[in-house]
C-alpha atoms as a PDB file:
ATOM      1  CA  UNK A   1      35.973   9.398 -21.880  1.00  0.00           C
ATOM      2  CA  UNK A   2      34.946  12.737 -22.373  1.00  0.00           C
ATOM      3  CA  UNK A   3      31.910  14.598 -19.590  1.00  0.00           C
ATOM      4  CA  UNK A   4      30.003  17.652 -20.962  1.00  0.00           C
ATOM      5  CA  UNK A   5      28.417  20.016 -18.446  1.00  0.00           C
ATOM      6  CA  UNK A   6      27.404  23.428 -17.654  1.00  0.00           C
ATOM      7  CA  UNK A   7      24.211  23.242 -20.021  1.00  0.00           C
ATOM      8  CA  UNK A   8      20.800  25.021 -19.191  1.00  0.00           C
ATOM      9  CA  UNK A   9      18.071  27.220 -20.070  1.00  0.00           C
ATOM     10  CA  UNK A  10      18.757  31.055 -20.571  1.00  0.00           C
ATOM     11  CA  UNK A  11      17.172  33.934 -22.528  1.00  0.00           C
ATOM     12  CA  UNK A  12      18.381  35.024 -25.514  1.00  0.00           C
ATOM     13  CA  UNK A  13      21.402  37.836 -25.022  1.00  0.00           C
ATOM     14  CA  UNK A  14      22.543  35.851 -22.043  1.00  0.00           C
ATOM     15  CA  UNK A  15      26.142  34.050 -21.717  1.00  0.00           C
ATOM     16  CA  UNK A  16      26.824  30.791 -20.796  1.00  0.00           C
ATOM     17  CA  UNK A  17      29.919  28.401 -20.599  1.00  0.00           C
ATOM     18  CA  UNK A  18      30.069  24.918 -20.913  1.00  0.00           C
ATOM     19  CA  UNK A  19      32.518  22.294 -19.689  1.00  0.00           C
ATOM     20  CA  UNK A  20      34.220  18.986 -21.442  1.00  0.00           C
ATOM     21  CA  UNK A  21      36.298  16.825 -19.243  1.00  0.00           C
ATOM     22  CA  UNK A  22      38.300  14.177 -20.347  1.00  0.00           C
ATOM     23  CA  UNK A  23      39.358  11.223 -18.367  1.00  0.00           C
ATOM     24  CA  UNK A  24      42.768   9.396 -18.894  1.00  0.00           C
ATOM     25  CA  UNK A  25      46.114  11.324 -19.450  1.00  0.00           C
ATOM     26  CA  UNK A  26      46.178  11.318 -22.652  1.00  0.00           C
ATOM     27  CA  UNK A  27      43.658  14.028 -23.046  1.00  0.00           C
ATOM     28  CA  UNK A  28      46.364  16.149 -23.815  1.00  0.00           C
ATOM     29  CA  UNK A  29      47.308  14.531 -27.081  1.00  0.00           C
ATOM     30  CA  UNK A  30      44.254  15.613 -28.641  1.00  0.00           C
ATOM     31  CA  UNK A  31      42.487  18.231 -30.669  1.00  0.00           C
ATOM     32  CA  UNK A  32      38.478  18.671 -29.287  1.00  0.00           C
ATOM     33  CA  UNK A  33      35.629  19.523 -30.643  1.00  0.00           C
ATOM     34  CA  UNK A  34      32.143  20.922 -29.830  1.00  0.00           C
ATOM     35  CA  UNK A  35      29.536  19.243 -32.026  1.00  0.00           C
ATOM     36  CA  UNK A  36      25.460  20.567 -31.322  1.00  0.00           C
ATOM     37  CA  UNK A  37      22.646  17.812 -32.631  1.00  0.00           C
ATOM     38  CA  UNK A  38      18.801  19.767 -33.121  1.00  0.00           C
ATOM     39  CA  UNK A  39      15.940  17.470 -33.270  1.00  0.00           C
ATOM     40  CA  UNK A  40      16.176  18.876 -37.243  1.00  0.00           C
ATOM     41  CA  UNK A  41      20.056  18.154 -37.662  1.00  0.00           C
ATOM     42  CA  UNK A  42      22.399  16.003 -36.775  1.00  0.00           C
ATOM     43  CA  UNK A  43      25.651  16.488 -35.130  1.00  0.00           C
ATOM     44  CA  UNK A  44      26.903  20.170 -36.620  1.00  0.00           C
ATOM     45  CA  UNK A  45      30.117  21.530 -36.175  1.00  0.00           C
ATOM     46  CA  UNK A  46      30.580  24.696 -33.569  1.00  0.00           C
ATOM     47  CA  UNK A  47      33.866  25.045 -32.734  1.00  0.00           C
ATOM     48  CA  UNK A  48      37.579  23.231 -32.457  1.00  0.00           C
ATOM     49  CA  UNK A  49      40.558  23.620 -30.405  1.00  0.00           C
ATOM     50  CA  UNK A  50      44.004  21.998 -31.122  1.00  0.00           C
ATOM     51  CA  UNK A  51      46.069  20.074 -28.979  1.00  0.00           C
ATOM     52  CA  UNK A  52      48.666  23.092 -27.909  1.00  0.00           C
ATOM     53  CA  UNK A  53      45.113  25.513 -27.734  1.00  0.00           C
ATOM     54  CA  UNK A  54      46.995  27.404 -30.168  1.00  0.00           C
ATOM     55  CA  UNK A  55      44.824  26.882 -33.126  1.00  0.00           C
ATOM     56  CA  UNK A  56      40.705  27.511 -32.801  1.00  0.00           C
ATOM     57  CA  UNK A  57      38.364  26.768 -36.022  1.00  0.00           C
ATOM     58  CA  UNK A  58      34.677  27.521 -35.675  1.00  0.00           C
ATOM     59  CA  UNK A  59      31.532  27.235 -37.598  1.00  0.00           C
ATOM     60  CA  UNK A  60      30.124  30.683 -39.403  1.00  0.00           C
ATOM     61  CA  UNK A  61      27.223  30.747 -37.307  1.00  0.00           C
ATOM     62  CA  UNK A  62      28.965  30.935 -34.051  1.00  0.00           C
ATOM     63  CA  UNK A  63      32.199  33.299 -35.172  1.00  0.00           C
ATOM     64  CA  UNK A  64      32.304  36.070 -32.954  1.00  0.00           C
ATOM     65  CA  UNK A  65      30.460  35.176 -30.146  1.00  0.00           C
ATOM     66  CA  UNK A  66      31.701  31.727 -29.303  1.00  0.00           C
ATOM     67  CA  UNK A  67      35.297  31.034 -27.505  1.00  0.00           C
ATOM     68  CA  UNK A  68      36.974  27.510 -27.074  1.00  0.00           C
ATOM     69  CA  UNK A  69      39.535  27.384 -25.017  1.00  0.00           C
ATOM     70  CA  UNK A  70      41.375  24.325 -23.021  1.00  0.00           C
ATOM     71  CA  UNK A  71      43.666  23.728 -19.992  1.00  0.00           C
ATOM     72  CA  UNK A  72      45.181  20.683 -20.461  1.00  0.00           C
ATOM     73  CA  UNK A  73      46.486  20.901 -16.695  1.00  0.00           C
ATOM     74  CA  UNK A  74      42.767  20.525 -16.112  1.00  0.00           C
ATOM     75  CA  UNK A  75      41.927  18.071 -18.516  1.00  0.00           C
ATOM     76  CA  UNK A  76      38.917  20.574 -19.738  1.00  0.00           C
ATOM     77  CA  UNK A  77      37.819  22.313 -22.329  1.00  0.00           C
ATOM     78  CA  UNK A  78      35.545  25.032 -22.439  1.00  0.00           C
ATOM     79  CA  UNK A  79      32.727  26.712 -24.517  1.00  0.00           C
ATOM     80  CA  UNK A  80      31.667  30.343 -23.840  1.00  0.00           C
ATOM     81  CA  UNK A  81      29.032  31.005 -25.609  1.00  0.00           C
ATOM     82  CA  UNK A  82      27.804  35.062 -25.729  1.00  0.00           C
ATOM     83  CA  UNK A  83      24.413  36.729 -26.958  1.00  0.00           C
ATOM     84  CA  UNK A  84      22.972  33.727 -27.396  1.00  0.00           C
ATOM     85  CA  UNK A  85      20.166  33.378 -29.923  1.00  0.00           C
ATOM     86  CA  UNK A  86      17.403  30.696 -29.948  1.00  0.00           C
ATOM     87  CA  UNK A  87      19.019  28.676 -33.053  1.00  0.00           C
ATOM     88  CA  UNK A  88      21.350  27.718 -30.801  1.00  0.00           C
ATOM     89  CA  UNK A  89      18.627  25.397 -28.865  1.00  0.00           C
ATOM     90  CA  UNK A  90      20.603  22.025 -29.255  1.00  0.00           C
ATOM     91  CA  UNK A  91      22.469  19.649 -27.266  1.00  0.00           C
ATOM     92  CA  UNK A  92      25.813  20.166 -27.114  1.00  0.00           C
ATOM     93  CA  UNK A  93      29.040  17.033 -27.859  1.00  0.00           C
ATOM     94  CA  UNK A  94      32.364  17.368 -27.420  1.00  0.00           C
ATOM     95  CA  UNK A  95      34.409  14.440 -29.354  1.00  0.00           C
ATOM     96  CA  UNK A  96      38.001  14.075 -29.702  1.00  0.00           C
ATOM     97  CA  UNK A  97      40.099  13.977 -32.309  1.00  0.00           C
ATOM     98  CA  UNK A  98      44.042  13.304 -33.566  1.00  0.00           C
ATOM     99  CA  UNK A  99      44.310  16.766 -35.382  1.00  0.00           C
ATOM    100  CA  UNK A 100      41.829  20.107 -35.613  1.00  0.00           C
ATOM    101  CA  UNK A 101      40.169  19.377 -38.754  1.00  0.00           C
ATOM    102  CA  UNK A 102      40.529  15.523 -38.348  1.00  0.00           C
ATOM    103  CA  UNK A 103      37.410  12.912 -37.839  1.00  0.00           C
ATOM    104  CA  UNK A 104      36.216  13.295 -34.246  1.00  0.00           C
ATOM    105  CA  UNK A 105      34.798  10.412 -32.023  1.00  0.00           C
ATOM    106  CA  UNK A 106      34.488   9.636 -28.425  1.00  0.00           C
ATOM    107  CA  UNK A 107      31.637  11.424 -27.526  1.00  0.00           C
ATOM    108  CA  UNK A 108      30.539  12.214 -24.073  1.00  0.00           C
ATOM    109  CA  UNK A 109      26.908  12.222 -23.143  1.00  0.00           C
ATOM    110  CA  UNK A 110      25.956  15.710 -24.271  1.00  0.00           C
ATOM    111  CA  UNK A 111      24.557  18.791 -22.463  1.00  0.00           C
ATOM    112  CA  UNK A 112      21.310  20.611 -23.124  1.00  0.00           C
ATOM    113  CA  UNK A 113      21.672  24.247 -24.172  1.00  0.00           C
ATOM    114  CA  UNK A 114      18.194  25.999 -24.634  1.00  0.00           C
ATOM    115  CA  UNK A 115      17.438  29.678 -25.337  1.00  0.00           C
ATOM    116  CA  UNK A 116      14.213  31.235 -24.955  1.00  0.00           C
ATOM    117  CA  UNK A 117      13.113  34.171 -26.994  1.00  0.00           C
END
């Protein structure tokens, strides 16, 4: 079972990180994912981590200003998220899945991300 936190409201230009906690002990064994669902989209990619944290993939409109990183000593995995623009108004997922680019599922609840202009 995976927990998202950390969400809020902040003004565009800010920073803000947000947390995905897995439950179980196999948490290690898999790559994770941060998914963001908009009342006009559904669930769109923003970034991967692999297992090992050694590999990172993320979506165009995030390069650069978004960082996924894991401890898997903590079970978490985190989302910093930098000059933050209003697009990125969405609830944020993180799912699981066996390899970077593979299918991801178990999603937690999500947490609400909104930027004001």
């Amino acid at each position: 079972q995976l927990v998202e936190s950390g969400g809020g409201l902040v003004q565009a230009g800010d920073s803000l990180t947000i947390s995905c906690v897995g439950s179980g002990r196999f948490f290690s064994a898999y790559a994770v994912g941060w998914f963001r669902r908009t009342p006009e989209k559904e669930r769109d990619f923003v970034a991967a981590i692999s297992v090992s944290g050694g590999s990172t993939d993320y979506a165009d409109s995030v390069r650069g200003r978004f960082t996924i990183s894991r401890d898997n000593t903590k079970n978490t995995v985190w989302l910093q998220m930098d000059s933050l623009k209003p697009e990125d108004t969405a609830v944020y997922y993180c799912g699981s899945a066996g390899w970077l680019r593979g299918e991801y599922s178990n999603w937690g609840q999500g947490t609400q991300v909104t930027v004001s202009s």
